[in-house]
C-alpha atoms as a PDB file:
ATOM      1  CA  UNK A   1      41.787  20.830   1.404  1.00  0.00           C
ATOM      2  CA  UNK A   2      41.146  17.297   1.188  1.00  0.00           C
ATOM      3  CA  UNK A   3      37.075  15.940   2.091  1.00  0.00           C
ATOM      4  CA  UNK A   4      36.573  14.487   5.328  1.00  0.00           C
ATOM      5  CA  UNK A   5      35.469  10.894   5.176  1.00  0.00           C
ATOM      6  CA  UNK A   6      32.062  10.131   6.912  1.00  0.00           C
ATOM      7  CA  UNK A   7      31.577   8.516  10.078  1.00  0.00           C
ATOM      8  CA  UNK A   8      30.534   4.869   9.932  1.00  0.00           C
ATOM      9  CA  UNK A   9      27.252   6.405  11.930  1.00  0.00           C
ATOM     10  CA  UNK A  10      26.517   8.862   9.264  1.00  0.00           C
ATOM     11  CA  UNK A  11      26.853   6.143   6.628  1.00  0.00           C
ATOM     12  CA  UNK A  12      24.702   3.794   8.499  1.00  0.00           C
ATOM     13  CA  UNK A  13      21.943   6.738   9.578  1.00  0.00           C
ATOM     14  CA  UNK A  14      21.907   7.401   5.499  1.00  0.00           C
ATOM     15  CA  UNK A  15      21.304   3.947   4.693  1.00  0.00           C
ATOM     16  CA  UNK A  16      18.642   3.828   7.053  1.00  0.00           C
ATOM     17  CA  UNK A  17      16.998   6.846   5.973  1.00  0.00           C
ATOM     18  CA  UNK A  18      17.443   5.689   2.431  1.00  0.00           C
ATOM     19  CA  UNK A  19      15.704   1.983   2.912  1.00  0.00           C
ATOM     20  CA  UNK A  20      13.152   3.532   5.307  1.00  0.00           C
ATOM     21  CA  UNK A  21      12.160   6.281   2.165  1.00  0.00           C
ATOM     22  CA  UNK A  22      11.852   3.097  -0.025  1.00  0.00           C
ATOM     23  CA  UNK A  23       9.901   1.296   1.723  1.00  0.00           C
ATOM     24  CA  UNK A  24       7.259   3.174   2.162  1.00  0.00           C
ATOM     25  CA  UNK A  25       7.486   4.524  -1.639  1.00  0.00           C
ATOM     26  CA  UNK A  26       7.059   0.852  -2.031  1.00  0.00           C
ATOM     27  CA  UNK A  27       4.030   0.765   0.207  1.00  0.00           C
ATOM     28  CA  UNK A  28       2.099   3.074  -0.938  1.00  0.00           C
ATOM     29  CA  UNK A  29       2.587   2.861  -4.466  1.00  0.00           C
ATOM     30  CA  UNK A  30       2.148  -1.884  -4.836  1.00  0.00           C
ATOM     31  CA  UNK A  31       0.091  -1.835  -1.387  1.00  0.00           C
ATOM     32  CA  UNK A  32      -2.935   0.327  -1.177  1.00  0.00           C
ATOM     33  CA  UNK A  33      -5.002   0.570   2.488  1.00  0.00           C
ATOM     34  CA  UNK A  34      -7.138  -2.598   3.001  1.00  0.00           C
ATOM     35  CA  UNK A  35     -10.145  -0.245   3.036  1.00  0.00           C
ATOM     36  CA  UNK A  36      -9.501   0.742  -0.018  1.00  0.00           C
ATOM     37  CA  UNK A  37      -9.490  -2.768  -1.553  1.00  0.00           C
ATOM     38  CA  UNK A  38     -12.384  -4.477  -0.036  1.00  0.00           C
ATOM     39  CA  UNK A  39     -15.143  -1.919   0.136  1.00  0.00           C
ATOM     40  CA  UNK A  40     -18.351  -3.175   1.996  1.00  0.00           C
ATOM     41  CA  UNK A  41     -20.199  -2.983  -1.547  1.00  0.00           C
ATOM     42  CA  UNK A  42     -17.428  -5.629  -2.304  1.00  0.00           C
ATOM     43  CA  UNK A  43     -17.798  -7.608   0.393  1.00  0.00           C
ATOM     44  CA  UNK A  44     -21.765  -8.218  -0.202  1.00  0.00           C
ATOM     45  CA  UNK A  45     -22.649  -8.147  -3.430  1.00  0.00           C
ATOM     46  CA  UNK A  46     -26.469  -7.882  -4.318  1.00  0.00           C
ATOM     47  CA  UNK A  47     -28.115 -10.462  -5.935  1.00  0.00           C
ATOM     48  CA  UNK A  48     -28.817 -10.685 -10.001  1.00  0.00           C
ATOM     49  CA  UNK A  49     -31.930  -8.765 -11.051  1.00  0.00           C
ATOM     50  CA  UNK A  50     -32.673 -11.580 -12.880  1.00  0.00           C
ATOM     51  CA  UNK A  51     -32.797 -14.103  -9.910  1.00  0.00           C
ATOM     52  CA  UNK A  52     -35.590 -11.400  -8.663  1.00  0.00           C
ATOM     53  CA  UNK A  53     -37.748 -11.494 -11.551  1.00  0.00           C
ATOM     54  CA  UNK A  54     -37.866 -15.566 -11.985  1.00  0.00           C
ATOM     55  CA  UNK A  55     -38.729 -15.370  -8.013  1.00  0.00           C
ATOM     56  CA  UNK A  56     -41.289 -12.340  -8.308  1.00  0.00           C
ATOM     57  CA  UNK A  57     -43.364 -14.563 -10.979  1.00  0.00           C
END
């Protein structure tokens, strides 16, 4: 018994499925969450201790 060919749908609902699963492999593994890459400690960095202690004296 010869395999039934699929549907041109089926192909194109794999395809999707496929390129939908990559991209967001992609995502997550190049493009981490903007929180994570600008942290408010990163955003404002203190000022160098030494900068204090010339002022302080």
């Amino acid at each position: 018994m010869a395999k039934r060919p699929l549907s041109l749908r089926k192909h194109l609902i794999w395809i999707l499925l496929i390129k939908l699963i990559v991209i967001v492999a992609l995502r997550v593994t190049y493009f981490p969450r903007l929180q994570d890459q600008h942290l408010p400690q990163d955003l404002f960095p203190s000022p160098p201790s030494s900068a204090l202690v010339k002022e302080s004296s």
